[in-house]
PDB file of N, CA and C in Angstrom:
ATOM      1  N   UNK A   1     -11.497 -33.347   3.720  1.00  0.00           N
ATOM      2  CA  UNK A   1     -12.066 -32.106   3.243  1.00  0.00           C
ATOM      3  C   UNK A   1     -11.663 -31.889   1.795  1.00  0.00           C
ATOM      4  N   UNK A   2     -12.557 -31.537   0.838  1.00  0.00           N
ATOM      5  CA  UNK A   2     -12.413 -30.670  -0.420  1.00  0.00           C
ATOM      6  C   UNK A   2     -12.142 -29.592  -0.331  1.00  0.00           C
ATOM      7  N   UNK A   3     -10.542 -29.261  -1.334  1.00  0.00           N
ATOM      8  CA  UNK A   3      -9.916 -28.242  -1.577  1.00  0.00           C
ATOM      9  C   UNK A   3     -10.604 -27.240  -2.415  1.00  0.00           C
ATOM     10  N   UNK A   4     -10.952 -26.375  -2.422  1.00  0.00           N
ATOM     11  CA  UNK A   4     -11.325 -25.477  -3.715  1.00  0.00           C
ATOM     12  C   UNK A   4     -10.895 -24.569  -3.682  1.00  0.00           C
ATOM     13  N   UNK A   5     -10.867 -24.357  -5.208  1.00  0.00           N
ATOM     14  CA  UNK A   5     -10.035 -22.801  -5.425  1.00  0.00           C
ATOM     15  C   UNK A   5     -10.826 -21.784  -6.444  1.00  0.00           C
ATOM     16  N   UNK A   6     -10.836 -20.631  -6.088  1.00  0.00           N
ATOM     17  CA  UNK A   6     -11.395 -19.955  -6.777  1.00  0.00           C
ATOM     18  C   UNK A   6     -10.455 -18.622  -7.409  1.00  0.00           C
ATOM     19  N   UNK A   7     -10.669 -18.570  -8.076  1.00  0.00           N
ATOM     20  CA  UNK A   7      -9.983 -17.794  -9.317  1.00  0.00           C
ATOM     21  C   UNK A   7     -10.705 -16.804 -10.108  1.00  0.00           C
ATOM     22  N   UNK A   8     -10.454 -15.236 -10.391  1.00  0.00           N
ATOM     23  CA  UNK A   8     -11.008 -13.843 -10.762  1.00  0.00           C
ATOM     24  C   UNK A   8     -10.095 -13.440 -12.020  1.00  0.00           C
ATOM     25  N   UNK A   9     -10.346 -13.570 -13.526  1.00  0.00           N
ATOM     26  CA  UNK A   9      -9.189 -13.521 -14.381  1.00  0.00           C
ATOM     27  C   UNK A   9      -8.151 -14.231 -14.335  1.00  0.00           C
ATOM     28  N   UNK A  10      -7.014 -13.445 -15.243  1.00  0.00           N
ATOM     29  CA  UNK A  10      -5.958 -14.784 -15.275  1.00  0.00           C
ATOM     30  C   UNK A  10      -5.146 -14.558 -14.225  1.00  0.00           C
ATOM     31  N   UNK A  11      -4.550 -15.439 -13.490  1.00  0.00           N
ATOM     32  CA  UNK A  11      -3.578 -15.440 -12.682  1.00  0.00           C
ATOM     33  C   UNK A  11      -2.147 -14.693 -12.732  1.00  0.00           C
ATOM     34  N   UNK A  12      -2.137 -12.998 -12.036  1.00  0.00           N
ATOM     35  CA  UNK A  12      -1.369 -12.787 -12.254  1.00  0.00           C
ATOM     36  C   UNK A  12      -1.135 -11.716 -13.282  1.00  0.00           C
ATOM     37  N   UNK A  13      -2.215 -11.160 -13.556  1.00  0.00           N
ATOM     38  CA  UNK A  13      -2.872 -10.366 -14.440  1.00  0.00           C
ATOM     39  C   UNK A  13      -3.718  -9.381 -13.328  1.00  0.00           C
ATOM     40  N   UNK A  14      -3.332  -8.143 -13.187  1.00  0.00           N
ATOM     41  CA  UNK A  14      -4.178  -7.302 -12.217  1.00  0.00           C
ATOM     42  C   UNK A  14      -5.635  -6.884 -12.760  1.00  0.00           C
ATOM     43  N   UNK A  15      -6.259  -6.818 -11.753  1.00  0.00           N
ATOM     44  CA  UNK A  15      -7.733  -6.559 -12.133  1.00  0.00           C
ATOM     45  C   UNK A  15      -7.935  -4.706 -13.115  1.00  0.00           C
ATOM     46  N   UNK A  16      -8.888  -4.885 -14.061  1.00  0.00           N
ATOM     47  CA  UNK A  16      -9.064  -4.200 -14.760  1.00  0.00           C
ATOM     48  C   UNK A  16      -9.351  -2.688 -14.021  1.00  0.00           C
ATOM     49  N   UNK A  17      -9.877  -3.114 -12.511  1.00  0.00           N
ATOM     50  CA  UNK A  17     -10.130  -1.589 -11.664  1.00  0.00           C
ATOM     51  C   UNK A  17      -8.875  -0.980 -10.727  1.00  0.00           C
ATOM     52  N   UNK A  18      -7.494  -1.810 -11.073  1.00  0.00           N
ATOM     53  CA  UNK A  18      -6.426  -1.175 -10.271  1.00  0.00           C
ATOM     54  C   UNK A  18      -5.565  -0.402 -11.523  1.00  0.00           C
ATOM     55  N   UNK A  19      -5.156   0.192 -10.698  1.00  0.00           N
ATOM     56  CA  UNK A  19      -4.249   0.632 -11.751  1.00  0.00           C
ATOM     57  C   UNK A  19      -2.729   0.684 -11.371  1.00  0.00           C
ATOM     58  N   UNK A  20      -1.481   0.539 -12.411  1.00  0.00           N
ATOM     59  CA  UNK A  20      -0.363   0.298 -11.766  1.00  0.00           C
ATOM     60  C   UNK A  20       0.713   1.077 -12.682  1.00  0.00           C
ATOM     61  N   UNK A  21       1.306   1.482 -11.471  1.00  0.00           N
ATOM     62  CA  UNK A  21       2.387   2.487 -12.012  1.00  0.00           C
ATOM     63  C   UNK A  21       3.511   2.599 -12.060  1.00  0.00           C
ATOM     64  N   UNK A  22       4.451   2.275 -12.513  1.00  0.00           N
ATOM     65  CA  UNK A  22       6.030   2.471 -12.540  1.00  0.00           C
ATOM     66  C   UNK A  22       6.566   3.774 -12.770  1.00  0.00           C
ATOM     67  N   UNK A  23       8.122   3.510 -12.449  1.00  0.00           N
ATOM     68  CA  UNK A  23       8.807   4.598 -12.787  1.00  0.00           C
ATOM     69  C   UNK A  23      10.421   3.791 -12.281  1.00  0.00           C
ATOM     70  N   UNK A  24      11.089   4.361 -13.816  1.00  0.00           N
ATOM     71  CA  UNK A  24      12.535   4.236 -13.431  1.00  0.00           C
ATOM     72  C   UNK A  24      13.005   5.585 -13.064  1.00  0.00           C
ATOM     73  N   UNK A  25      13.896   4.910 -12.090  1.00  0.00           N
ATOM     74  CA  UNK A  25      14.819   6.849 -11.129  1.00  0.00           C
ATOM     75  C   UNK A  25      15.976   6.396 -10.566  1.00  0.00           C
ATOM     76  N   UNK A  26      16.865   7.072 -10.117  1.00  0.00           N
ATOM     77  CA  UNK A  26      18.044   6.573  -9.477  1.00  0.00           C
ATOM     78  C   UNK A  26      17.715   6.605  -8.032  1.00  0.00           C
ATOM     79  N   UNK A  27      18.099   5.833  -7.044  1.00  0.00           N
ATOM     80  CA  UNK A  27      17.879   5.613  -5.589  1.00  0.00           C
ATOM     81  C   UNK A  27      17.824   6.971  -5.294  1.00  0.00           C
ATOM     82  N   UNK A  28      18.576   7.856  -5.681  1.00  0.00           N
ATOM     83  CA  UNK A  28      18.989   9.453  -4.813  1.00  0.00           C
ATOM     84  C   UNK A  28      17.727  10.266  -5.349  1.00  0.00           C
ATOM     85  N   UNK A  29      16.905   9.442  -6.277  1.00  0.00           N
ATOM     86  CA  UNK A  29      15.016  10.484  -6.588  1.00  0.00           C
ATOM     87  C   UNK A  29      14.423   9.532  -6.474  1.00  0.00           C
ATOM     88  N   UNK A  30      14.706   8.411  -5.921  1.00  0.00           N
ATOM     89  CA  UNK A  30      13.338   7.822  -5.621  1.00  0.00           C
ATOM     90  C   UNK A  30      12.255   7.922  -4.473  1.00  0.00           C
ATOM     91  N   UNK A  31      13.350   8.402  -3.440  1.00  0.00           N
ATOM     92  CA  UNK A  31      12.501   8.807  -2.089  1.00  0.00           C
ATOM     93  C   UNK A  31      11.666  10.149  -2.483  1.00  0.00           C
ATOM     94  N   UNK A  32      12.178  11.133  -2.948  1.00  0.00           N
ATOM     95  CA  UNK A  32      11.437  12.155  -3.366  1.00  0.00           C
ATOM     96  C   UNK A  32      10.253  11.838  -4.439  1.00  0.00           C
ATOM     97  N   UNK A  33      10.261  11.470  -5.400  1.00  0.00           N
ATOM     98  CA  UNK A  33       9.414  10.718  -6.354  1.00  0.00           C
ATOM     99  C   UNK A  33       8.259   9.944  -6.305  1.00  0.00           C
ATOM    100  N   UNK A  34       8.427   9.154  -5.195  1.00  0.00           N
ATOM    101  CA  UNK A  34       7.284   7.919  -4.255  1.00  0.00           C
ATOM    102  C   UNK A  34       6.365   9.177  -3.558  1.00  0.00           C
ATOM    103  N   UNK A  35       7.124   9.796  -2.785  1.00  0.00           N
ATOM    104  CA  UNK A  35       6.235  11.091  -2.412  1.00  0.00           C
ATOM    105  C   UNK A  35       4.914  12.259  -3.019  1.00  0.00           C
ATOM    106  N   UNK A  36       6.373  12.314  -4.183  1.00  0.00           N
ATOM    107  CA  UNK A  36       5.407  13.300  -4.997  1.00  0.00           C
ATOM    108  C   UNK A  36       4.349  12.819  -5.870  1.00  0.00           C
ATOM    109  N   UNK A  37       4.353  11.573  -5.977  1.00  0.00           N
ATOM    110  CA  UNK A  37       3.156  10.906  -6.804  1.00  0.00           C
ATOM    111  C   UNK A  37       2.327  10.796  -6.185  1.00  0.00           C
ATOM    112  N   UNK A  38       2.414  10.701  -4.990  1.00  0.00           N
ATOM    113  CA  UNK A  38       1.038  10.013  -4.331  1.00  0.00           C
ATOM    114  C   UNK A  38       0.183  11.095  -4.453  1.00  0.00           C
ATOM    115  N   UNK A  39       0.745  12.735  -4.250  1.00  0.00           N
ATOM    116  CA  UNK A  39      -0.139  13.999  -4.569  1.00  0.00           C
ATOM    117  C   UNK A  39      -1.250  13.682  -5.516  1.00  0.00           C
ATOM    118  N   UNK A  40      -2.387  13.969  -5.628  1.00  0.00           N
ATOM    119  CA  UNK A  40      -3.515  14.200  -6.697  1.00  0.00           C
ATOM    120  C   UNK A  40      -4.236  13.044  -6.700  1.00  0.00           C
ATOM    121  N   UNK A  41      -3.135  11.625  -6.163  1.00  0.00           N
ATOM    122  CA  UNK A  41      -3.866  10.169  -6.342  1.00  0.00           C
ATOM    123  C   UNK A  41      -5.175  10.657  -5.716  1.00  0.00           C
ATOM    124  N   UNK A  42      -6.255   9.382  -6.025  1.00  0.00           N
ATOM    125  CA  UNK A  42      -7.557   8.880  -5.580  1.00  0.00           C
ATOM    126  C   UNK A  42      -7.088   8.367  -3.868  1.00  0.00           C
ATOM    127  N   UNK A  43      -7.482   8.825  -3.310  1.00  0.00           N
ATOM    128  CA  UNK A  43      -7.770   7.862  -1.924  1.00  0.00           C
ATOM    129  C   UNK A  43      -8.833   6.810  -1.621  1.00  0.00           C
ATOM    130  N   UNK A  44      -8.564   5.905  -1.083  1.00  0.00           N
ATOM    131  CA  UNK A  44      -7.401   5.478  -0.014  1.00  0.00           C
ATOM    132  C   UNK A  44      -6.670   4.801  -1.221  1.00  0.00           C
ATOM    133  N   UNK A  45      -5.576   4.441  -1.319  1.00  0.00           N
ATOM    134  CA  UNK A  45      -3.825   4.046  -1.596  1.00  0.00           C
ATOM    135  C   UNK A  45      -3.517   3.099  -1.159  1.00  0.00           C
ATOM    136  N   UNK A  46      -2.933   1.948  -1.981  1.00  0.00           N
ATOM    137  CA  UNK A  46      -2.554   0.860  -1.164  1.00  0.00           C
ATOM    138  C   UNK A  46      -1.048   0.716  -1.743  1.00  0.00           C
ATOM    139  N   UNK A  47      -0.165   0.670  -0.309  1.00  0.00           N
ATOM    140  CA  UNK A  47       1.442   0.670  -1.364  1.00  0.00           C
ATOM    141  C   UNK A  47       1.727  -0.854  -1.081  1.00  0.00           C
ATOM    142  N   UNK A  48       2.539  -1.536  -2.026  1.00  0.00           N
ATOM    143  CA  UNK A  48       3.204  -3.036  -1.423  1.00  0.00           C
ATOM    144  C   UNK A  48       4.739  -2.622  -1.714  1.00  0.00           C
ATOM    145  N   UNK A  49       5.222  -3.245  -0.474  1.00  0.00           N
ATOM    146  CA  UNK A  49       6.673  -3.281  -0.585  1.00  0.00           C
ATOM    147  C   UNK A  49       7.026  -4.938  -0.038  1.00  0.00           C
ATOM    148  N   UNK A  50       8.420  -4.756  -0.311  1.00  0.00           N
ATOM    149  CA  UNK A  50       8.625  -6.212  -0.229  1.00  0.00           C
ATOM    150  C   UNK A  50       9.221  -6.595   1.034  1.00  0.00           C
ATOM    151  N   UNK A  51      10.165  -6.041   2.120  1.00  0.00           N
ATOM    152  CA  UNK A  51      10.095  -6.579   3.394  1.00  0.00           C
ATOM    153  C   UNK A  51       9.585  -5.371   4.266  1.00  0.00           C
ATOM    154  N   UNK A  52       9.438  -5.797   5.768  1.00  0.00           N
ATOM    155  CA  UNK A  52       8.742  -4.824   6.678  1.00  0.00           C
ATOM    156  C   UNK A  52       9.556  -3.774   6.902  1.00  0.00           C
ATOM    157  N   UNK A  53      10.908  -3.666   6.310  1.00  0.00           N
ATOM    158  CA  UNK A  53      11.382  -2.477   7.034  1.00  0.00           C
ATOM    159  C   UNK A  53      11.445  -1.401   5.954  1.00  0.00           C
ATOM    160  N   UNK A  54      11.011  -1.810   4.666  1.00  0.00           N
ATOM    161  CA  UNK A  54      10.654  -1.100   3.276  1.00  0.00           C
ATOM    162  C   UNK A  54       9.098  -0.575   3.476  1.00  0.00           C
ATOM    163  N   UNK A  55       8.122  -1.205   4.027  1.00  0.00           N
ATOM    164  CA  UNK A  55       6.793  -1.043   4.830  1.00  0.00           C
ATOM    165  C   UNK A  55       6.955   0.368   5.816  1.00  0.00           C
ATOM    166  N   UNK A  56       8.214   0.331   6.891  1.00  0.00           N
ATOM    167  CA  UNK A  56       7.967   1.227   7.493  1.00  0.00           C
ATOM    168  C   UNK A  56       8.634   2.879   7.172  1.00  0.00           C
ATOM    169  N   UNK A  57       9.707   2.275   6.252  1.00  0.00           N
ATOM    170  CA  UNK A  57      10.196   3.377   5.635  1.00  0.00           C
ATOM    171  C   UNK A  57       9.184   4.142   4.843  1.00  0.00           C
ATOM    172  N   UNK A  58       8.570   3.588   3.714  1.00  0.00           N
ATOM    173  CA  UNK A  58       7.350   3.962   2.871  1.00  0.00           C
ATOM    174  C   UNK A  58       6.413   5.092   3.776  1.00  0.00           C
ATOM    175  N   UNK A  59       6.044   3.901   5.127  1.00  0.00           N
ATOM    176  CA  UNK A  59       5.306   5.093   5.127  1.00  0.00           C
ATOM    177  C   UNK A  59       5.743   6.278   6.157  1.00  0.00           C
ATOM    178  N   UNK A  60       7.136   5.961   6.717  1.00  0.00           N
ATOM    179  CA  UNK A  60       7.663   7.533   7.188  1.00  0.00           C
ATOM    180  C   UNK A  60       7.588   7.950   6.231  1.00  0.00           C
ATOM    181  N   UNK A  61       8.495   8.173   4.861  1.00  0.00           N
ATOM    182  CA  UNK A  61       8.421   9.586   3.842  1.00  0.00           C
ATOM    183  C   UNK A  61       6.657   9.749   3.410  1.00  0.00           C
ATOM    184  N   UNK A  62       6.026   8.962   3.507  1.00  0.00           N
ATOM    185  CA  UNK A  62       4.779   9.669   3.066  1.00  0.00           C
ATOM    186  C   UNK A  62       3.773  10.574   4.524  1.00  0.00           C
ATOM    187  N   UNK A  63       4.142  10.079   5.674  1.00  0.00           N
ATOM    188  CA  UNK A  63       3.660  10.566   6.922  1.00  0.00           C
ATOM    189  C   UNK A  63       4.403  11.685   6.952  1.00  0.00           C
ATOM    190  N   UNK A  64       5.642  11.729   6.394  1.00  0.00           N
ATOM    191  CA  UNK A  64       6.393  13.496   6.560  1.00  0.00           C
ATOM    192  C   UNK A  64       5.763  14.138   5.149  1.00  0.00           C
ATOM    193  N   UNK A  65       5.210  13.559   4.246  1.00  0.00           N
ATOM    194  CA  UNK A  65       4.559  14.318   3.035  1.00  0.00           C
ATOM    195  C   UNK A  65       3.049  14.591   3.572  1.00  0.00           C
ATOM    196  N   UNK A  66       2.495  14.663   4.641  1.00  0.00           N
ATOM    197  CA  UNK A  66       1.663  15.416   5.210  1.00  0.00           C
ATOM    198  C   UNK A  66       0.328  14.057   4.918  1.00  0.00           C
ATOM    199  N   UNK A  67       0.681  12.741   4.558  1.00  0.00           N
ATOM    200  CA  UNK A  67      -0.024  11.658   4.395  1.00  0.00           C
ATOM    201  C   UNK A  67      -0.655  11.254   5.740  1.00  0.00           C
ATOM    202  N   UNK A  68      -2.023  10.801   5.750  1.00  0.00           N
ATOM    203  CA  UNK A  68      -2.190   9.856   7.120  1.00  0.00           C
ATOM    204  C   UNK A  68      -1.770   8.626   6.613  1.00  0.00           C
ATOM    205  N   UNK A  69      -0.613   7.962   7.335  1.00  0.00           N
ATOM    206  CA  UNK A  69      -0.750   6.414   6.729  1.00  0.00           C
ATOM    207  C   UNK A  69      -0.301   5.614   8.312  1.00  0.00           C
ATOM    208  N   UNK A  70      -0.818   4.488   7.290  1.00  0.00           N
ATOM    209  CA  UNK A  70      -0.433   2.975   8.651  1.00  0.00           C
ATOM    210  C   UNK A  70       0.010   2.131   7.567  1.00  0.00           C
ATOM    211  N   UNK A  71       0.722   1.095   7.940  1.00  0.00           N
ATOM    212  CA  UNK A  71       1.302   0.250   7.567  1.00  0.00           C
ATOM    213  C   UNK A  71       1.203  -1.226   8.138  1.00  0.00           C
ATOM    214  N   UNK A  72       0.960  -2.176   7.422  1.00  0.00           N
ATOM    215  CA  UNK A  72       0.982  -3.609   7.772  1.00  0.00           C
ATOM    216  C   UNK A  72       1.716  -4.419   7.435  1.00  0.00           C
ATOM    217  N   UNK A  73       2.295  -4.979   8.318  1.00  0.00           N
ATOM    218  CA  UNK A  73       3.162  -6.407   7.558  1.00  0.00           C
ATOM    219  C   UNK A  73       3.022  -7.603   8.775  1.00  0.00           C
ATOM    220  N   UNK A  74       3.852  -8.142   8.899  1.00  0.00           N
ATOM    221  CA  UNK A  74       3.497  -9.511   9.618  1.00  0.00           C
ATOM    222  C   UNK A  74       4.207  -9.876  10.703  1.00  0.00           C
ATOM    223  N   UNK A  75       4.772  -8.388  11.621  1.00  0.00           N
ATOM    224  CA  UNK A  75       4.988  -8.052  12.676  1.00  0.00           C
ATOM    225  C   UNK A  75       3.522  -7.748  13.811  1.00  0.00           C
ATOM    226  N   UNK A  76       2.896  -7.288  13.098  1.00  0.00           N
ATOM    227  CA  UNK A  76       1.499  -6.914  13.695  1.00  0.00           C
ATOM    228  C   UNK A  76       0.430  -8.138  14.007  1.00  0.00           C
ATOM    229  N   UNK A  77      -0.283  -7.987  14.972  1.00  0.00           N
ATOM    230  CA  UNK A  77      -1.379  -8.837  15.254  1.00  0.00           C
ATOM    231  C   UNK A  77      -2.644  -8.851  13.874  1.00  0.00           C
ATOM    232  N   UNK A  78      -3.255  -9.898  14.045  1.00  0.00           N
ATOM    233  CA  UNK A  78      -4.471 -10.138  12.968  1.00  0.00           C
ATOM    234  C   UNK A  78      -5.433  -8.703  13.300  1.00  0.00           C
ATOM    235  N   UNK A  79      -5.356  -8.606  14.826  1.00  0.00           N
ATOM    236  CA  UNK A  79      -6.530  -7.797  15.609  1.00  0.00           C
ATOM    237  C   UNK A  79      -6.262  -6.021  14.884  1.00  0.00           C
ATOM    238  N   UNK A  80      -4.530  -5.846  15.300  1.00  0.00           N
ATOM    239  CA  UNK A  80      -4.297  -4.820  14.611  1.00  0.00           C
ATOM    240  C   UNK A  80      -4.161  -4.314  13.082  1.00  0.00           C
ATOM    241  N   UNK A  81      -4.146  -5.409  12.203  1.00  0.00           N
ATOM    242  CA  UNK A  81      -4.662  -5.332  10.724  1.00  0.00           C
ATOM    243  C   UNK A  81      -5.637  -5.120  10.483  1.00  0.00           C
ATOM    244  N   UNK A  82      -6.472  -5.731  11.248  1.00  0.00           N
ATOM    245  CA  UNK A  82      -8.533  -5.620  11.253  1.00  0.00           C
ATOM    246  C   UNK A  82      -8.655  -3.827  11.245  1.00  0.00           C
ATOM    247  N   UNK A  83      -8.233  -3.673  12.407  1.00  0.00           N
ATOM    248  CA  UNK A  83      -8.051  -2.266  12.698  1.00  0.00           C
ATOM    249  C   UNK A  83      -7.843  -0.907  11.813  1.00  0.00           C
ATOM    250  N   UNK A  84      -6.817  -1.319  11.482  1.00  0.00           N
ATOM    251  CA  UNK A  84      -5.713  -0.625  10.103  1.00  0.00           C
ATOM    252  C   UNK A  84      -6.825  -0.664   8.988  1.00  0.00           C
ATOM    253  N   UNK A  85      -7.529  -2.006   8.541  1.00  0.00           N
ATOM    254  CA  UNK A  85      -7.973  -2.035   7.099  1.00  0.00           C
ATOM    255  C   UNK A  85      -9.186  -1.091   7.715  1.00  0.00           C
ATOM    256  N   UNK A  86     -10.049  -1.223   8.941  1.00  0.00           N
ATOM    257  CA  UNK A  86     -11.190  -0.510   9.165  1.00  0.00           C
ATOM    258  C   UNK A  86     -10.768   0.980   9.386  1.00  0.00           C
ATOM    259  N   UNK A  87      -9.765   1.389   9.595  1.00  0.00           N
ATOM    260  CA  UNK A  87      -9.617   2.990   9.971  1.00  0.00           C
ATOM    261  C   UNK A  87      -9.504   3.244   8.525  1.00  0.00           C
ATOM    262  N   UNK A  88      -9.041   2.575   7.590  1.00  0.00           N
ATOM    263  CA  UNK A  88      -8.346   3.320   6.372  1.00  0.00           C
ATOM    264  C   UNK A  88      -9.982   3.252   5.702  1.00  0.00           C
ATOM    265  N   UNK A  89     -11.245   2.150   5.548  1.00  0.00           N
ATOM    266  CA  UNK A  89     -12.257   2.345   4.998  1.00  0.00           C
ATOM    267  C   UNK A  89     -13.088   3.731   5.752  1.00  0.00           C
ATOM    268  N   UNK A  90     -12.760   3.642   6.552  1.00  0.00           N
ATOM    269  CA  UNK A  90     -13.578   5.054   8.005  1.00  0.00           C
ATOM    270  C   UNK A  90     -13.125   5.963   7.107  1.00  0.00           C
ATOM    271  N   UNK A  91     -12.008   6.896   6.267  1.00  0.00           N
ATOM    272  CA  UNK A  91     -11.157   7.640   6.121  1.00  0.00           C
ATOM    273  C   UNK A  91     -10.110   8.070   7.001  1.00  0.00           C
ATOM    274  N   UNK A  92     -10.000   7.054   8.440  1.00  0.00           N
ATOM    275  CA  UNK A  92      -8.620   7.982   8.965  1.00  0.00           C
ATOM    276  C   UNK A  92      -7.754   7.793   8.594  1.00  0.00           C
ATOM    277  N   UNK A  93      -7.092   6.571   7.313  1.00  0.00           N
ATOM    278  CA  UNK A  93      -6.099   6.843   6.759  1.00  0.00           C
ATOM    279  C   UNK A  93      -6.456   6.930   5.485  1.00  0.00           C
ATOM    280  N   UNK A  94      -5.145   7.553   4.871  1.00  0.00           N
ATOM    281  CA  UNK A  94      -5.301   8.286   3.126  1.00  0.00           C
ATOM    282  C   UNK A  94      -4.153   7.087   2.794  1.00  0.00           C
ATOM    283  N   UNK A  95      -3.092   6.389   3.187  1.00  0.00           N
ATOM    284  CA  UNK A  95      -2.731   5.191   2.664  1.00  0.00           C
ATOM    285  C   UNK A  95      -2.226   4.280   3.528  1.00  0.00           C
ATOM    286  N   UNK A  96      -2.140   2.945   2.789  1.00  0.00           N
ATOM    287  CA  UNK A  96      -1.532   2.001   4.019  1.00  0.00           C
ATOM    288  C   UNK A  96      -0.683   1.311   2.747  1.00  0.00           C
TER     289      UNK A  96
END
């Protein structure tokens, strides 16, 4: 079989329609901070964190900030990701 690869801009370079946001804070405002930004965002929201238990933390403080969210990582079935990405296009969630 032939490998192919396909490629959208430069590698590693985010697309011109996302937008990305930082912020330096000390651990003791960052939980509050992650929260309060998400206020006013555009929905739906996509957060990345880096292991699953940063995944589920994320989205407790935003589910206690009155957020609908779900969360995916690679504890979950393919079936239940399908799921997740289709509820969040439906609008039942505001982030994942």
């Amino acid at each position: 079989k032939k490998v192919v690869t396909v490629k959208v801009g430069k590698i590693g370079d985010a697309s011109e329609n996302i937008k990305q946001i930082a912020y330096y804070t000390s651990k003791l405002e960052r939980d509050k901070l992650f929260v309060e930004k998400m206020y006013g965002l555009a929905k739906p929201i996509l957060v990345f964190a880096n292991t699953r238990d940063s995944c589920e933390i994320a989205a407790n403080l935003l589910n206690d900030g009155g957020f609908r969210v779900a969360f995916i990582h690679g504890g979950k079935s393919q079936k239940e990701r399908d799921s997740i990405i289709d509820s969040l296009k439906d609008g039942i969630f505001d982030i994942i």
